[in-house]
Protein backbone atom coordinates (compact mmCIF):
# COMPACT_ATOMS: atom_id res chain seq x y z
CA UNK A 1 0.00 0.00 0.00
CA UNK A 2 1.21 3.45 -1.07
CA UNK A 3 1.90 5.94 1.69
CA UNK A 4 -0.93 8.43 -0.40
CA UNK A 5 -3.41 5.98 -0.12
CA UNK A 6 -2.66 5.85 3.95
CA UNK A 7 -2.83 9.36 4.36
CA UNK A 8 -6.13 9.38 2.87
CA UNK A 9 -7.35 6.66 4.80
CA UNK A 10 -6.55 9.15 8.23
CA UNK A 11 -7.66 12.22 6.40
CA UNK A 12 -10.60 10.41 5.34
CA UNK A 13 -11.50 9.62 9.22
CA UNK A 14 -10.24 13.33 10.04
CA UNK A 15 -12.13 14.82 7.69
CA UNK A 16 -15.26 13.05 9.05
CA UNK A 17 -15.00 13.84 12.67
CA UNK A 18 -14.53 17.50 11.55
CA UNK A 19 -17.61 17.46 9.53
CA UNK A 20 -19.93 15.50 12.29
CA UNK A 21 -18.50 16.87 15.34
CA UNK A 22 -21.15 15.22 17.61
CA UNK A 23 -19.92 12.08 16.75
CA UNK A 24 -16.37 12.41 18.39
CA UNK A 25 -18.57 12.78 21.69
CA UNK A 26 -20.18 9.48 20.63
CA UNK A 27 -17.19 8.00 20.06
CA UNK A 28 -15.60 9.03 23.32
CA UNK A 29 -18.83 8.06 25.25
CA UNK A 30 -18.77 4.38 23.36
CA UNK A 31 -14.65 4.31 24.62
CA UNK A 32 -16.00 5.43 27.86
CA UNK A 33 -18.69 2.84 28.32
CA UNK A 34 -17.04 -0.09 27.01
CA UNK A 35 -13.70 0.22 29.44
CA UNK A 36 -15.91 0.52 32.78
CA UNK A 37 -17.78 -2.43 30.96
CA UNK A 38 -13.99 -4.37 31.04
CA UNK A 39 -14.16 -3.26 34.45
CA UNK A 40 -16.86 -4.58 35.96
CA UNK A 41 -17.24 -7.91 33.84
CA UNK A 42 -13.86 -8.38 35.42
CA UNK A 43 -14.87 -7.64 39.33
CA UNK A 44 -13.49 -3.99 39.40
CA UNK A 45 -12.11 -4.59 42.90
CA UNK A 46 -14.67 -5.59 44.59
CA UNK A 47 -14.48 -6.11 48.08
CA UNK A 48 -15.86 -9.72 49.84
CA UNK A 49 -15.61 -10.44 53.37
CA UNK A 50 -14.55 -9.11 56.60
């Protein structure tokens, strides 16, 4: 793959996010949501017992 066709591929996603701004808030609320999902499927320190 060329480097040109890279740099469009970012641009491309750039370019996006700077025409639909409220979907970088989505985005960071999906990132959000999914790691305290990790989290808690994983027993986010719960404490058990005396």
């Amino acid at each position: 793959m060329s480097e040109d066709a890279t740099a469009d591929e970012t641009s491309t996603v750039s370019e996006f996010l700077a025409d639909h701004p409220k979907m970088t808030g989505v985005l960071f609320t999906m990132l959000l949501l999914l790691t305290q999902a990790g989290a808690v499927a994983a027993g986010g320190g719960a404490y058990h017992g005396p």
